[in-house]
Protein backbone atom coordinates (compact mmCIF):
# COMPACT_ATOMS: atom_id res chain seq x y z
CA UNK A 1 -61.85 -136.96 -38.34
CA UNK A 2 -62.88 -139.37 -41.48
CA UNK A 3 -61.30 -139.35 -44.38
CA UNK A 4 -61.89 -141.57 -47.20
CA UNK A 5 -59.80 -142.97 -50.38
CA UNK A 6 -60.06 -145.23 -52.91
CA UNK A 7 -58.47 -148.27 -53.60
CA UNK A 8 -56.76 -148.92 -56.60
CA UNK A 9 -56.97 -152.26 -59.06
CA UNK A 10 -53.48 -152.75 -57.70
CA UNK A 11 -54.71 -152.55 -53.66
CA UNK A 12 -53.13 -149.39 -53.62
CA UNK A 13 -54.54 -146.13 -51.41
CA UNK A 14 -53.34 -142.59 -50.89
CA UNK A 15 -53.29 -141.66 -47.82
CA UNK A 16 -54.81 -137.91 -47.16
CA UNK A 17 -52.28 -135.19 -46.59
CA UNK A 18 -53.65 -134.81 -43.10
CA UNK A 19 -53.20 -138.24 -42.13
CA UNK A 20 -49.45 -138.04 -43.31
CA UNK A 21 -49.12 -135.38 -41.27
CA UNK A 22 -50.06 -136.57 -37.95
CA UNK A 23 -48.45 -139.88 -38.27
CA UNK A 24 -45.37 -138.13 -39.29
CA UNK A 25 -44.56 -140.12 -42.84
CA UNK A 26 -43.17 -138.99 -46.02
CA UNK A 27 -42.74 -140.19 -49.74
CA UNK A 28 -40.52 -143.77 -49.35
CA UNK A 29 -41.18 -144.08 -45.43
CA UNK A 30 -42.99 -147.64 -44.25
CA UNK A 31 -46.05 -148.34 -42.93
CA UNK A 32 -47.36 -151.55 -41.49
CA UNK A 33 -51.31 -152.47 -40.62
CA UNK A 34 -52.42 -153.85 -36.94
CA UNK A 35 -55.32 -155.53 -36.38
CA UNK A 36 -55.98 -154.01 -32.85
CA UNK A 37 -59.36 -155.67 -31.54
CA UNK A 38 -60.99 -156.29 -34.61
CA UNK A 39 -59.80 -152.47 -36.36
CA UNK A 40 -57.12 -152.11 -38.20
CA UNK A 41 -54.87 -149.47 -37.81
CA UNK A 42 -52.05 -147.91 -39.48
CA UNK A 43 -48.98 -146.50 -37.94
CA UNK A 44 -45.10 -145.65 -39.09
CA UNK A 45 -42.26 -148.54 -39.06
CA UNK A 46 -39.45 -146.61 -36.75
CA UNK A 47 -36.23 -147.46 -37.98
CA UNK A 48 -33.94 -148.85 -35.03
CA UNK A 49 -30.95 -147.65 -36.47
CA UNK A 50 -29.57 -144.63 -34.68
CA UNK A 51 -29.51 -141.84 -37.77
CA UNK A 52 -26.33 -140.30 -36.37
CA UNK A 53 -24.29 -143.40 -36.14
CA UNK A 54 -23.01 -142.84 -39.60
CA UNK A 55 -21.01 -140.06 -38.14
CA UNK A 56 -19.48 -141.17 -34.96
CA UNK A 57 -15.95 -140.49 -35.55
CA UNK A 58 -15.72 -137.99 -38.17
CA UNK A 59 -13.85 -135.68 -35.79
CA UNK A 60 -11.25 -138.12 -34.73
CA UNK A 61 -10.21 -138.39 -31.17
CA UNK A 62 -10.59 -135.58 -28.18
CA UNK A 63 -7.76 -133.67 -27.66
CA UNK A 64 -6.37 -135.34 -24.43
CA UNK A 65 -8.17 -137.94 -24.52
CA UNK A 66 -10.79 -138.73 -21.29
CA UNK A 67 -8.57 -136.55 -19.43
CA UNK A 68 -9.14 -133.85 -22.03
CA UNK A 69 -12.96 -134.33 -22.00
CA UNK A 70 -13.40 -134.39 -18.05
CA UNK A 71 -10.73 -130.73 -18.12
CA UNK A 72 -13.03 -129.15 -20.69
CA UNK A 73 -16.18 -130.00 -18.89
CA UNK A 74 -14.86 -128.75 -15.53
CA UNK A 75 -13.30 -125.81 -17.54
CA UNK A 76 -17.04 -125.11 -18.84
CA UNK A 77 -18.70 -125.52 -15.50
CA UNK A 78 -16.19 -122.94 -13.81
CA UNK A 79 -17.43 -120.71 -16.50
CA UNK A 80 -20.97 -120.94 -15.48
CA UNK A 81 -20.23 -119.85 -12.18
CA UNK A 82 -19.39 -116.53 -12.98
CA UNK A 83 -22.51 -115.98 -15.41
């Protein structure tokens, strides 16, 4: 696969759709270059940052507790057995 752009008189590129695609960016998302045995390459910057963190106790405490969690799972399992 070769694809082609141009650069820009500010060093910019566009990247082809395709490209985007497989590397899995979007509009705003970062990208850094690697020199990888004399070729550079281009590949995503991964945020660290867990995405769902933001929402770890929205729902408050379990009902009961780790008592209440360890009841509802056994409660669950027992269910499977008659499935």
């Amino acid at each position: 696969m070769n694809r082609s752009s141009t650069i820009s008189s500010k060093g910019q590129i566009t990247v082809p759709q395709e490209i985007r695609k497989r590397l899995g960016v979007a509009p705003g998302d970062r990208v850094e270059f690697v020199n990888e045995e004399g070729r550079i390459v281009i590949r995503p910057i991964r945020s660290e940052v867990n995405p769902f963190e933001k929402y770890i106790g929205v729902l408050g405490p379990f009902p009961g507790g780790e008592e209440g969690i360890k009841a509802w799972i056994d409660d669950m399992r027992s269910d499977e057995d008659y499935e």
